[in-house]
Structure formats: C-alpha cells, structure tokens
Protein backbone atom coordinates (compact mmCIF):
# COMPACT_ATOMS: atom_id res chain seq x y z
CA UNK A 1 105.60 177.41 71.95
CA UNK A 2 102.66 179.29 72.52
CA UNK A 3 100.90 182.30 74.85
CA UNK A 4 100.14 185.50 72.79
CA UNK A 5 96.61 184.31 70.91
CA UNK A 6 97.38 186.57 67.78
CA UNK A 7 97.65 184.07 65.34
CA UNK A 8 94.63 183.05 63.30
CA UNK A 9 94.89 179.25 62.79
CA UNK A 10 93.94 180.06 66.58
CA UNK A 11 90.59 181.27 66.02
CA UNK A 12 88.30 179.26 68.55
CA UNK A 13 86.66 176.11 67.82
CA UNK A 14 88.29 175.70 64.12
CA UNK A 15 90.80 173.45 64.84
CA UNK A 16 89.86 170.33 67.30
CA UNK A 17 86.83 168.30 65.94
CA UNK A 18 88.42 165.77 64.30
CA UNK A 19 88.51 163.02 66.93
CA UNK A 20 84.51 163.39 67.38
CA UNK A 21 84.44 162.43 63.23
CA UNK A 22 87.05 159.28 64.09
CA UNK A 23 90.53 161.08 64.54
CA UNK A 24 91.94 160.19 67.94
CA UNK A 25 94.79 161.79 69.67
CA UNK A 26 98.27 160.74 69.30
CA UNK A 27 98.56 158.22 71.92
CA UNK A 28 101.63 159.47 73.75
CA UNK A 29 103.01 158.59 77.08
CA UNK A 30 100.47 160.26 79.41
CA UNK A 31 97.56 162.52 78.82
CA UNK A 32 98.49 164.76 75.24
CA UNK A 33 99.30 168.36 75.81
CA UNK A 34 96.45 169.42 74.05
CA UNK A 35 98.37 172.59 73.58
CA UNK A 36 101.57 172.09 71.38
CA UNK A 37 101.67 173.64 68.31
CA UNK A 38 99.45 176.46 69.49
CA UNK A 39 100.56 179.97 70.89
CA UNK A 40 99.26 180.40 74.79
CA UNK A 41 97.73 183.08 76.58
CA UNK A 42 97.30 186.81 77.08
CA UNK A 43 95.65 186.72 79.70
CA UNK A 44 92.39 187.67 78.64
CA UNK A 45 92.74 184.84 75.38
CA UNK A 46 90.36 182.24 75.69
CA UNK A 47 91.74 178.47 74.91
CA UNK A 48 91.44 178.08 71.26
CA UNK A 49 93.23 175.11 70.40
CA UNK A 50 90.68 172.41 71.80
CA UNK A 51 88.45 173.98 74.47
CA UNK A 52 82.83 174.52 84.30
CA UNK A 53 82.43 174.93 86.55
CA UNK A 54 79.85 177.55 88.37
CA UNK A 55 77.53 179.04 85.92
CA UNK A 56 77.56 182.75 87.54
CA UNK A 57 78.93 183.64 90.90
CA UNK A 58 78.46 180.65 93.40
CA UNK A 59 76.02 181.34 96.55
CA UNK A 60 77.98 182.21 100.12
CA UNK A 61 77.46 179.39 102.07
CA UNK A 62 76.85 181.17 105.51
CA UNK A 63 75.34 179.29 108.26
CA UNK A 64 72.44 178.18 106.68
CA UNK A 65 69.93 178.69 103.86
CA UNK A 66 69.88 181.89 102.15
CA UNK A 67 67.43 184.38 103.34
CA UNK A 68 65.37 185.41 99.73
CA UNK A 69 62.43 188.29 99.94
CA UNK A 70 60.78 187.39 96.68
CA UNK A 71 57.42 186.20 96.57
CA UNK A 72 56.50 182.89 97.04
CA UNK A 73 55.45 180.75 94.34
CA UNK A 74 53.37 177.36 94.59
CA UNK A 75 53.96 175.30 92.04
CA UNK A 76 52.50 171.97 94.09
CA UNK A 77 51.19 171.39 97.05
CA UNK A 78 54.07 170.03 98.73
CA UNK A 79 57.07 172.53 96.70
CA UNK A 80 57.26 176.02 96.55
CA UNK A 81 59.60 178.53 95.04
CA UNK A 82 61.03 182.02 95.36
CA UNK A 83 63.23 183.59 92.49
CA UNK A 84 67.16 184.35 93.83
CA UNK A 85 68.51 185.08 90.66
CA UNK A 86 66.31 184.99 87.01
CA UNK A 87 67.10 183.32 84.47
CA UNK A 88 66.96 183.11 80.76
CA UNK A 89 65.72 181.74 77.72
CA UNK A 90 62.89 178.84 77.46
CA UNK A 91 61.98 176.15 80.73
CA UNK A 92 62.86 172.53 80.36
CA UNK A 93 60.25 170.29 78.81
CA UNK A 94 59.69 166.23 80.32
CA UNK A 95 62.03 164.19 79.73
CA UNK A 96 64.93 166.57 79.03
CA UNK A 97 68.51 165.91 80.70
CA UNK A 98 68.88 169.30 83.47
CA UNK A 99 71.95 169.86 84.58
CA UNK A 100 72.22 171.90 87.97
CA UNK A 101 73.90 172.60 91.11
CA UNK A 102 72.11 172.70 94.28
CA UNK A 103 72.78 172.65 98.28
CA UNK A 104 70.15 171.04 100.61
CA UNK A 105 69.06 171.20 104.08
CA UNK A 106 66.20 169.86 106.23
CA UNK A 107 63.96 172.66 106.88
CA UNK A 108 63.49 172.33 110.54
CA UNK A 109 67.47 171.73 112.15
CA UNK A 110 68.76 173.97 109.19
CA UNK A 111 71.51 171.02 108.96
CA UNK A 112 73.22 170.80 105.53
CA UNK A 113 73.44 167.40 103.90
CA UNK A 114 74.19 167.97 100.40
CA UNK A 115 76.40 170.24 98.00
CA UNK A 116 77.45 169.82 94.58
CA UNK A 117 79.28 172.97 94.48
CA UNK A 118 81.35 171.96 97.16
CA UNK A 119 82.42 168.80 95.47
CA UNK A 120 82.37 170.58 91.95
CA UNK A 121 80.38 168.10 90.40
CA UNK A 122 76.87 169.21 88.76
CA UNK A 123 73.61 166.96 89.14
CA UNK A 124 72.25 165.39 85.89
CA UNK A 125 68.18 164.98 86.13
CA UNK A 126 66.45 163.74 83.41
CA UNK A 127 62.81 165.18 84.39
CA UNK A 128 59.82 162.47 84.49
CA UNK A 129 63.08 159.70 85.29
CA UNK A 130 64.12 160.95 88.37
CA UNK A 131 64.71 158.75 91.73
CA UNK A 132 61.22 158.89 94.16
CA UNK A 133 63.46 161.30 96.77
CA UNK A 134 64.29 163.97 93.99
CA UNK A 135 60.62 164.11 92.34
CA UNK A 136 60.15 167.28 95.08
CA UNK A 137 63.34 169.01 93.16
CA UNK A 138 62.46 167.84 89.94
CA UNK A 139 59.40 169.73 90.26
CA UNK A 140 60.76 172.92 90.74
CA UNK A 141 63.76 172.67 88.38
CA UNK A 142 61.07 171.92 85.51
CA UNK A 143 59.52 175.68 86.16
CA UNK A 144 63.46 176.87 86.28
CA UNK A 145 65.32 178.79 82.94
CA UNK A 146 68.83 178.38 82.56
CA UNK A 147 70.74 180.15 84.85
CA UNK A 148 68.17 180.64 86.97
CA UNK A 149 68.63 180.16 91.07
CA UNK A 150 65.79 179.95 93.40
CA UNK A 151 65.03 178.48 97.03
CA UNK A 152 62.74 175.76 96.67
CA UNK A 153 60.56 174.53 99.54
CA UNK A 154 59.95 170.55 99.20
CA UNK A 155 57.44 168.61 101.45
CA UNK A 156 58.59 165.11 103.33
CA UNK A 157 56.49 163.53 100.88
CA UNK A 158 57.97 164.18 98.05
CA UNK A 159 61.27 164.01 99.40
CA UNK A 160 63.10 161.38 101.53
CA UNK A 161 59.52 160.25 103.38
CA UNK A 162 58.61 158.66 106.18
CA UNK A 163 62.12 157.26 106.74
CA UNK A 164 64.60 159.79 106.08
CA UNK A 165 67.62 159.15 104.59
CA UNK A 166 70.38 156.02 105.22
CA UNK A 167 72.67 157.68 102.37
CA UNK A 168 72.05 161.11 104.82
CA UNK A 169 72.18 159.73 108.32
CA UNK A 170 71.13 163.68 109.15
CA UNK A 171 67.95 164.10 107.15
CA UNK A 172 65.44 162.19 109.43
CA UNK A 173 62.30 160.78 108.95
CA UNK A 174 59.34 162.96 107.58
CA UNK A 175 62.06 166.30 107.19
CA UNK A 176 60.62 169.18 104.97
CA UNK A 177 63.74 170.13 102.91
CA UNK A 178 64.83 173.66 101.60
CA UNK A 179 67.00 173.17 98.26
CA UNK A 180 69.25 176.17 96.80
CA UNK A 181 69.15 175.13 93.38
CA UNK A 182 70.93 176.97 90.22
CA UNK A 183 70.29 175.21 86.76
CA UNK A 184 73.25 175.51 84.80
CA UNK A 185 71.31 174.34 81.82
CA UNK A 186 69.82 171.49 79.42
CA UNK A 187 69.14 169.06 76.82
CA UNK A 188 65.77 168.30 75.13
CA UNK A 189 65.27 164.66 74.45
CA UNK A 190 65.52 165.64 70.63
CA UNK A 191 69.10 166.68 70.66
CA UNK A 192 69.58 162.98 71.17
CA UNK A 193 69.83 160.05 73.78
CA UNK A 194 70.02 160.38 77.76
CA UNK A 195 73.69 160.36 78.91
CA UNK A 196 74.11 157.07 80.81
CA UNK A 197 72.76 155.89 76.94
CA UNK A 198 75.33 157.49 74.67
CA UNK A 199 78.82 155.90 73.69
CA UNK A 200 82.02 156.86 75.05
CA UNK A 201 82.28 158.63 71.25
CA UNK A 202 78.51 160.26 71.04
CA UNK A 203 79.39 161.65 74.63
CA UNK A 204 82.69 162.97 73.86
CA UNK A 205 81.55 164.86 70.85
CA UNK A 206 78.52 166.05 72.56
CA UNK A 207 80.77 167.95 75.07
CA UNK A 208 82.74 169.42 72.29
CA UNK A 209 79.50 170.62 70.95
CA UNK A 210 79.19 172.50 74.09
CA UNK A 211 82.18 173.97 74.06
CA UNK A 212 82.30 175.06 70.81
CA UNK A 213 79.04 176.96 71.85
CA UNK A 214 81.12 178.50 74.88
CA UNK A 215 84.20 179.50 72.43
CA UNK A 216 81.22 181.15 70.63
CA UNK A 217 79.36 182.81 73.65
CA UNK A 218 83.29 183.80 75.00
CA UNK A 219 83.89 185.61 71.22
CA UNK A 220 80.65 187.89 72.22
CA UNK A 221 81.85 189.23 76.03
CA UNK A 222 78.69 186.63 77.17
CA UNK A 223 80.80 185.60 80.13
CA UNK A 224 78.15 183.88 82.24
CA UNK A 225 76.22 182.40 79.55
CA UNK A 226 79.48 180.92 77.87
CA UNK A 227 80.38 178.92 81.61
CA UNK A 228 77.11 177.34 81.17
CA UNK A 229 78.67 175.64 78.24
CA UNK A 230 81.44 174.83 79.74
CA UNK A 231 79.95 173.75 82.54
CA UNK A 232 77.32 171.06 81.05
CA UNK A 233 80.52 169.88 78.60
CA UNK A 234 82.41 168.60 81.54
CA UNK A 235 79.39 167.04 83.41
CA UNK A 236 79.42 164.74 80.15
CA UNK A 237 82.30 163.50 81.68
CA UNK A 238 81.92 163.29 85.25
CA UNK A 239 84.51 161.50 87.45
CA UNK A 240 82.60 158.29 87.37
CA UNK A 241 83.08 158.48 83.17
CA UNK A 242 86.69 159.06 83.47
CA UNK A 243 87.57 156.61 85.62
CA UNK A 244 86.63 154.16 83.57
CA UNK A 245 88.46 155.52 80.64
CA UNK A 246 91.99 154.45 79.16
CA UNK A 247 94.46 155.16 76.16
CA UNK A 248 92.94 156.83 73.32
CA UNK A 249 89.46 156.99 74.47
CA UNK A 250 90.95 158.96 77.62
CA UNK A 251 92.91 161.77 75.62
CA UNK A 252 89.86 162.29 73.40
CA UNK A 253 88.10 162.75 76.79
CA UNK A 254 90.99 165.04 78.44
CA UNK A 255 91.53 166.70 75.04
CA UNK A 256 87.90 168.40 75.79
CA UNK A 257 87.50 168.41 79.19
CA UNK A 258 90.90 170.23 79.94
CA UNK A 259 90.06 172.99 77.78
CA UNK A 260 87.17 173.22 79.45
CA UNK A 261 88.54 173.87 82.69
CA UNK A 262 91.08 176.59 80.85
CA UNK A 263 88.31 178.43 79.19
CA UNK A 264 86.28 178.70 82.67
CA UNK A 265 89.85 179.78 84.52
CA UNK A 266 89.80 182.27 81.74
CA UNK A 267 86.42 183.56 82.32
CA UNK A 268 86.87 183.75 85.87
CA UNK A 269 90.08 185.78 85.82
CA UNK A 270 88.29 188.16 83.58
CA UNK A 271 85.24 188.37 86.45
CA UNK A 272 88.00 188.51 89.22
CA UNK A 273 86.65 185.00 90.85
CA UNK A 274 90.18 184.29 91.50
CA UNK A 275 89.94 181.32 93.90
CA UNK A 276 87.64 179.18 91.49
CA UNK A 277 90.02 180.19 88.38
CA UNK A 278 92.65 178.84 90.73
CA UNK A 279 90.95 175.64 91.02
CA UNK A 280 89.75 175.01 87.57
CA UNK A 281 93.73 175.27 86.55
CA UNK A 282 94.42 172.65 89.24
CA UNK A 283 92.11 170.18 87.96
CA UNK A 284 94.34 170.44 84.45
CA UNK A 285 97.28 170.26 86.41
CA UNK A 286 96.34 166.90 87.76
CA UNK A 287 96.09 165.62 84.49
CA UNK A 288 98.84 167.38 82.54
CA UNK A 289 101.64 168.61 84.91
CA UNK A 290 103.29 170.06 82.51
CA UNK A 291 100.50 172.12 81.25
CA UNK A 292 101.83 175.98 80.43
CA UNK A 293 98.04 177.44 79.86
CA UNK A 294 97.30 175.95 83.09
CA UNK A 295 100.29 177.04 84.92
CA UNK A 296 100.13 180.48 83.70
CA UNK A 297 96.55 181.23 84.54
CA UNK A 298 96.75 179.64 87.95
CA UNK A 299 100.14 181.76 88.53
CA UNK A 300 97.55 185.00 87.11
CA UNK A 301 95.22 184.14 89.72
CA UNK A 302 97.65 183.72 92.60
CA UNK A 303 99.68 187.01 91.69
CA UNK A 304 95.94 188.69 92.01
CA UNK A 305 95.46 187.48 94.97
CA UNK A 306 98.79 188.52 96.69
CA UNK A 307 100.30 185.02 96.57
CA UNK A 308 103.75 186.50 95.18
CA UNK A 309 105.63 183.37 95.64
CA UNK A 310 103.36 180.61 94.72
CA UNK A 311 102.51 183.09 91.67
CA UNK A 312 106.11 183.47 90.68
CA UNK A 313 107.12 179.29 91.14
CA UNK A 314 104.13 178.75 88.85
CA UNK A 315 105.24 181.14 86.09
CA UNK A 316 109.22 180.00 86.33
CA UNK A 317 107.59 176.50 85.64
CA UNK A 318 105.87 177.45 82.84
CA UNK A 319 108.99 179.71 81.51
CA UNK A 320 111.11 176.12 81.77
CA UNK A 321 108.96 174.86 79.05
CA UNK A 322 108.22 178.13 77.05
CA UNK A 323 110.94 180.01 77.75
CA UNK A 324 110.52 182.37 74.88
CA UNK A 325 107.35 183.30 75.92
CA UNK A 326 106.67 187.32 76.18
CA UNK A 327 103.28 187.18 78.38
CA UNK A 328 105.19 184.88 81.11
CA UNK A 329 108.73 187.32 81.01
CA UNK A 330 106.27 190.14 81.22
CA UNK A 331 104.62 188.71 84.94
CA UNK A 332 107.71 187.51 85.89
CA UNK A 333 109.15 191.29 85.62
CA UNK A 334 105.88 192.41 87.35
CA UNK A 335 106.73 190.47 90.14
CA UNK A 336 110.06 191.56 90.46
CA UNK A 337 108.65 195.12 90.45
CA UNK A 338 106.35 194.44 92.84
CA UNK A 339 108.81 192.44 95.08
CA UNK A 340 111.39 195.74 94.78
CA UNK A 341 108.15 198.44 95.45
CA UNK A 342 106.98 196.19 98.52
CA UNK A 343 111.12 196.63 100.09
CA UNK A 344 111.13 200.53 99.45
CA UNK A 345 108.21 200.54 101.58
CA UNK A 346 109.18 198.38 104.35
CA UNK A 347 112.62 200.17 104.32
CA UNK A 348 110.41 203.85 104.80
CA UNK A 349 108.33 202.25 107.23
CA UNK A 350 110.90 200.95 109.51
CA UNK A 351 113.26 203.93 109.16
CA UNK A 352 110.27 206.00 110.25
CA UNK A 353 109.92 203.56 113.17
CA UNK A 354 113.56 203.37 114.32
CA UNK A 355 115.01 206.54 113.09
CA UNK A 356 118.86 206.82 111.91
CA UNK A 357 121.02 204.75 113.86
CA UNK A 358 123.29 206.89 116.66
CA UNK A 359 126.89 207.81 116.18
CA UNK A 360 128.62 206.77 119.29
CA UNK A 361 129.72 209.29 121.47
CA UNK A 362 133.38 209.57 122.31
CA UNK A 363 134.10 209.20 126.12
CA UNK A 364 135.95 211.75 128.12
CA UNK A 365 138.94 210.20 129.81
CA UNK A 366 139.33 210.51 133.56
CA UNK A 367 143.06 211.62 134.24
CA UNK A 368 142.86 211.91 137.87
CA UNK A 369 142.08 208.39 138.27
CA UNK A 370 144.78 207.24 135.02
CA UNK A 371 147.57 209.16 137.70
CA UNK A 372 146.63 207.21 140.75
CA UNK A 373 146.51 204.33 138.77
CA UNK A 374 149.93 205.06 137.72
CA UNK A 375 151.12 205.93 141.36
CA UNK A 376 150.32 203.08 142.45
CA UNK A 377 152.00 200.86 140.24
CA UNK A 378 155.11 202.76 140.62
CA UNK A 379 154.94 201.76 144.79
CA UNK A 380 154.17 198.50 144.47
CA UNK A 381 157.39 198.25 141.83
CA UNK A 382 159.57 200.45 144.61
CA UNK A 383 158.11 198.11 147.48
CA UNK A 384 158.69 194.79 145.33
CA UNK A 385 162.24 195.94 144.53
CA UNK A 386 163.57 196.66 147.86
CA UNK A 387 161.68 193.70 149.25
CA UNK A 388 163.76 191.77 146.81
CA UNK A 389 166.84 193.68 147.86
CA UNK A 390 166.60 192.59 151.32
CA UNK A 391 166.06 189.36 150.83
C-alpha cells in the first residue's frame, strides 16, 4: 500500500485538484483515506498524494510575557512594538485577511487571558474590519511581515476600554494589554473574497492553493516558510467550518486538511519538534483511525522521544494495514534493537551492583554431638525395654 515516496505519480501537488474543479471524493463510509493507492513515508517524504500548525518554533510560555531587548517602536499613541523574531517579505495592506497566532495579558497583573497556540487555532483579522477591542492589535499586525513575532504594547483605549472584558472575566476595566503576536501570514483583498464570504467550494480550493504552495516551499528545504502554508490552509477550515460540514462536502474538506496536518508532522520531525509532530498526527487520527501516514509519523515522533512502547503499538497498527511495508519493518526492527541494547545494559549494571551470586558453602558436621545424640537414643530404647519387661 504505500510508505517509500519513490514513485513519481507521487510527485507533490500533481495529483489531488480535481475536487476544487467539481470532482468530489468517493463518498465512502467515513472520512476517505486520502492515502490509498499511494506509497507512504520515508520518513523525511512529505505527503504527496493530497496535502499547520505553528509557523516556526512556538514561544515558551513561562510565567508571563516574554522579556524582548529590542528597541521600542511607536507606531500610535496608544500601541507600541518591539521585534522578537523578523520577518519576511512585504507588510499587509487594509483590508487584507491576516492570519496569526498571538497570547495576551493585561499589562499590569501579568494574568494571561488568551492563547491561540494553546488551542491550535490561528486568528483570522481582516485589517480595517476588525471588532472595536482588537483595533489596538490590528494596528500592530498591519506593520508585521509574515513570520514575523513581536511584543506589542496596546493602550485600554484601544483595547477592551473602560469596562474590561465579560468574555475575559480577568481583563478588567481600563487594563493596558501586552500581546505576543506571530503572523503566520496573508491574503490581499485581490486574491479574492473575505473568508466568512466564500463557498464551502471557493474555500476548499483556496486551502489547496495553499498547500500546493507548501508542497512547493517543502520541495526547496524552506521548512518554516512551507508551515506557513500549511498553516493558513487549515485556518480555511477552522473547527467552526467543519462542524457544519457533511458527506461529500466533508471529505473534500478532510481530503485537504488531513494532509495538511501530515505535511506539518513531516516538517516538524525533520526540525526535531517532536511533541507538536505528535499532535498534528493526532488530529488525523481523529478523523481517519485507520490512517498509516498518520500512524507512522506519530509512532516516528514517539520512538524519538523515548516512548518505546507507545512508538512500537503505533507502528504494529500501521503494519496490520500495510504489512508489506519496508519503512515500518525497518522501525519495528529498530525497536527491537533498541529494546535488546537497553537489557544488555541493565543486565551490566545490575551485575556490577550485586556481583555473582555465592556458591553455598558446605557445612562441617558436628560428630561429637551426632554420638550423644545416638547414646541417648540407645538408653531411652534399653530403659523403655526393660520398663516393658517388668511390667
């Protein structure tokens, strides 16, 4: 069935556009395993049969905001910014559709209230349309470049006001608020219509746009820049989108997205961000149990990690349903090796610890006592008998 990526039908982003031109899925029982027919997965092979996460390594989330030495920059009176991480490429005009990540605190009590990268779910800001409380971030996102993370310092006054928040029962009134912001990317107004205005179809194929510009980015070692794609291809299809999905328009949704999340796991694996790759795999897991791509990467990850057994139940899954499959038998045997190296070691250590074991010592018998022993006996059989005899 499919994991060494050497044939060339396989070549990435070749193969899957039909359903954005009007060719849907077949419509089988659950979710379609976008992978059949396809070969799966050295482990450095990018998904190429159909295609985010964290553009770039996600911020530590310590006990607060992060401390940044750069130079402040005012870009209005009420938000400032200092540079984390630079970015590249051209800034965001109005009205184009931003996609970022951000976490948020109030400035004076330090006390987070917000996190998309927690809940893995990227912001979409259309700038010059955003809601009254976000015109503070807006502002600074507008003088961001794609994959660009700064601190930005927002006034009360252009952020929740004079009352605070009732969605964020912690941000009270008039709170200054410090935003950790990393734009992922975005799209100018003329690549076409805002995102709550396209049709299940124009959205669809605009994430498979975006992936086939990640496939692309993947081809050229551009690591970072190709999760950006990735990335902004599944916030087309946020949880609130799916949900409302069913039958064919959901596989042509899945049949994207999933690929998607096995394109970043592959990314991440090669950039040794183990956990996330872990996640990303989950996510497809959900949704396809019985996905082998998905099942082998996580099982990658895990083995990396020193997770030896969940590693090896994920790869004797995915052996059930490609059991021919070299690149699974050869991390299976890896395991094995592993397993066998790890009880050699254990067996030194504890030998050195314990030393041989003892031979027991013969003991010396006692004969003086074995004769009085005897004596006796024999007097208390003479005295018995003539006890007997008298009686």
């Amino acid at each position: 069935m499919f994991i060494s990526g050497e044939d060339d039908k396989n070549e990435i982003g070749t193969e899957n556009t039909a359903f954005v031109h009007g060719k849907p899925p077949q419509d089988a029982a659950g979710p379609p395993k976008v992978e059949s027919d396809m070969e799966i997965v050295d482990e450095n092979e990018i998904v190429t049969e159909n295609t985010a996460f964290v553009h770039g390594e996600p911020p530590q989330d310590a006990a607060g905001p992060p401390k940044v030495e750069s130079d402040m920059e005012i870009l209005h009176e009420k938000v400032k910014k200092q540079i984390i991480k630079e970015g590249h490429g051209q800034k965001p005009s109005k009205y184009s559709t931003c996609f970022l990540h951000y976490r948020a605190w109030t400035e004076t009590t330090k006390h987070k209230f917000d996190d998309t990268w927690h809940e893995q779910q990227p912001l979409e800001l259309v700038l010059g349309k955003e809601k009254k409380e976000m015109t503070g971030l807006a502002i600074g996102v507008s003088s961001m470049k794609s994959g660009e993370r700064a601190l930005l310092h927002v006034g009360w006054e252009l952020g929740y006001g004079k009352e605070g928040s009732f969605s964020f029962p912690n941000v009270p009134p008039m709170a200054d608020i410090l935003y950790e912001v990393e734009l992922i990317g975005f799209d100018e107004t003329k690549e076409g219509k805002a995102r709550s205005d396209m049709t299940v179809e124009e959205r669809i194929g605009a994430a498979d746009r975006r992936k086939m510009d990640g496939n692309s980015l993947f081809k050229e070692d551009k690591l970072e820049e190709a999760m950006q794609q990735y990335e902004m291809a599944i916030a087309y299809m946020g949880d609130y989108f799916m949900f409302q999905l069913f039958g064919k328009y959901r596989d042509m949704a899945l049949a994207v997205k999933n690929p998607c999340h096995l394109n970043m796991a592959a990314c991440l694996i090669k950039l040794k961000r183990y956990e996330e790759a872990i996640g990303h795999c989950s996510i497809v897991l959900s949704e396809d149990e019985n996905n082998v791509k998905a099942m082998f990467r996580r099982g990658k990850a895990r083995a990396e990690l020193g997770q030896t057994d969940a590693a090896r139940e994920d790869f004797l899954k995915a052996r059930k349903y490609a059991p021919e499959d070299k690149a699974i038998a050869r991390e299976l045997r890896m395991l094995a090796e592993q397993d066998k190296a790890i009880y050699q070691k254990q067996k030194e250590i504890y030998k050195g610890i314990f030393g041989p074991r003892p031979e027991p010592k013969p003991k010396r018998g006692n004969w003086l006592i074995r004769l009085w022993h005897w004596l006796v006996s024999l007097f208390y059989y003479m005295f018995r008998r003539e006890r007997v005899k008298a009686d």
